[in-house]
Protein backbone atom coordinates (compact mmCIF):
# COMPACT_ATOMS: atom_id res chain seq x y z
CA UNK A 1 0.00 0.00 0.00
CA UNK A 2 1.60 3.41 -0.81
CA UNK A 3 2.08 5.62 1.81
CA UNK A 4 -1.00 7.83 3.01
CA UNK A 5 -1.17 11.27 3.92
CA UNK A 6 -0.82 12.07 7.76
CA UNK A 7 -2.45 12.50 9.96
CA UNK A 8 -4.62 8.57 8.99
CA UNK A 9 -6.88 6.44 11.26
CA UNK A 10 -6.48 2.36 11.76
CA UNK A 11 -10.04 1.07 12.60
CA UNK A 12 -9.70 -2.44 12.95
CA UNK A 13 -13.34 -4.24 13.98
CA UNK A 14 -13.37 -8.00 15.21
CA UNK A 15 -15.76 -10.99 15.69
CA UNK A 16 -15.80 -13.46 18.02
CA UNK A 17 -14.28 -15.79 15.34
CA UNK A 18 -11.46 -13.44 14.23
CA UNK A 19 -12.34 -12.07 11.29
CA UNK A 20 -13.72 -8.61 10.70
CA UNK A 21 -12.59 -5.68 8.97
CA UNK A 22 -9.84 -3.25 8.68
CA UNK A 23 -10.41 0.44 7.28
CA UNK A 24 -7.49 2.82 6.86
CA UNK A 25 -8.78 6.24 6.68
CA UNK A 26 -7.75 9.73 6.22
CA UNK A 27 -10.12 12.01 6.30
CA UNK A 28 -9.49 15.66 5.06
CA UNK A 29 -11.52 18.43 5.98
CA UNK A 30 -12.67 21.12 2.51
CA UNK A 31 -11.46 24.47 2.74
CA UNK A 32 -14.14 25.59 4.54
CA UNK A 33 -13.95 23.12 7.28
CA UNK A 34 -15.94 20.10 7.87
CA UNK A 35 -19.92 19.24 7.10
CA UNK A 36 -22.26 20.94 9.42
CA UNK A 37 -21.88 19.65 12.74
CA UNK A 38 -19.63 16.61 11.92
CA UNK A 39 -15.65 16.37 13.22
CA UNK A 40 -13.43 14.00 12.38
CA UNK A 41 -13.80 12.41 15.27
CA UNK A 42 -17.85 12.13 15.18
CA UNK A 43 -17.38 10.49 11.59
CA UNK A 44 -15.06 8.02 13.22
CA UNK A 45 -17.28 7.29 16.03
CA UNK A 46 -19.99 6.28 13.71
CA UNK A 47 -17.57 4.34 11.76
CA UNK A 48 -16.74 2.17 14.66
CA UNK A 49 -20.34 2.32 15.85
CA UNK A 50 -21.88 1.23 12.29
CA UNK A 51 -19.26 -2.11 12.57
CA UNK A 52 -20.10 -3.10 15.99
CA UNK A 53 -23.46 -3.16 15.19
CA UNK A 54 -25.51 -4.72 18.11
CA UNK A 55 -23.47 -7.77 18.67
CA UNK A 56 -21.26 -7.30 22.20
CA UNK A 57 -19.02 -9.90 20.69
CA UNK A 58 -17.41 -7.38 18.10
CA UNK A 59 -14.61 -5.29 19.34
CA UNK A 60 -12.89 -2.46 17.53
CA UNK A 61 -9.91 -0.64 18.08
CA UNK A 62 -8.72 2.88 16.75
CA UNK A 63 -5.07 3.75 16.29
CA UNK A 64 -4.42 7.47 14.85
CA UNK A 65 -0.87 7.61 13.21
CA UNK A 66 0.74 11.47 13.23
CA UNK A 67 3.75 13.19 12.50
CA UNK A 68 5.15 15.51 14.85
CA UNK A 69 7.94 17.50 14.82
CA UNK A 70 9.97 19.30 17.87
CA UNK A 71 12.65 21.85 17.73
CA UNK A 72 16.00 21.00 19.88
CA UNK A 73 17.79 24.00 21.15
C-alpha cells in the first residue's frame, strides 16, 4: 500500500471468530472546514459504531498515526 497522507486512522473491527474488517482512513476536511456539525472524530465514532453493530461480541480498536515534529535548542 503506498504511503497515506498524515495525519490517517487504523479502525480495525473483530468478531468473536477473528475475522472482521480493517479500514485505513484519512479524512481531510474542505477548505471551509468540515460538514455541518460533523468532526473527524464524530465520523469516526460512527464508523466504529456502524461495525459493531448490536453484537457485544465485536470489538474495535482505533489507532491514529501522526507526525510531529519538535525543535532541539
Amino acid at each position: 500500500m503506498p504511503d497515506l497522507p498524515y495525519p490517517h486512522h487504523r479502525l480495525q473491527a473483530d468478531g468473536p471468530d477473528e475475522t472482521g474488517f480493517a479500514l485505513v482512513v484519512h479524512i481531510e476536511e474542505g477548505g471551509g472546514g468540515p460538514l455541518a456539525g460533523m468532526t473527524t472524530q464524530s465520523v469516526l465514532d460512527h464508523l466504529r459504531a456502524h461495525l459493531a453493530g448490536d453484537d457485544d461480541a465485536v470489538t474495535t480498536s482505533l489507532t491514529r498515526y501522526e507526525v510531529t515534529t519538535t525543535d532541539t535548542p
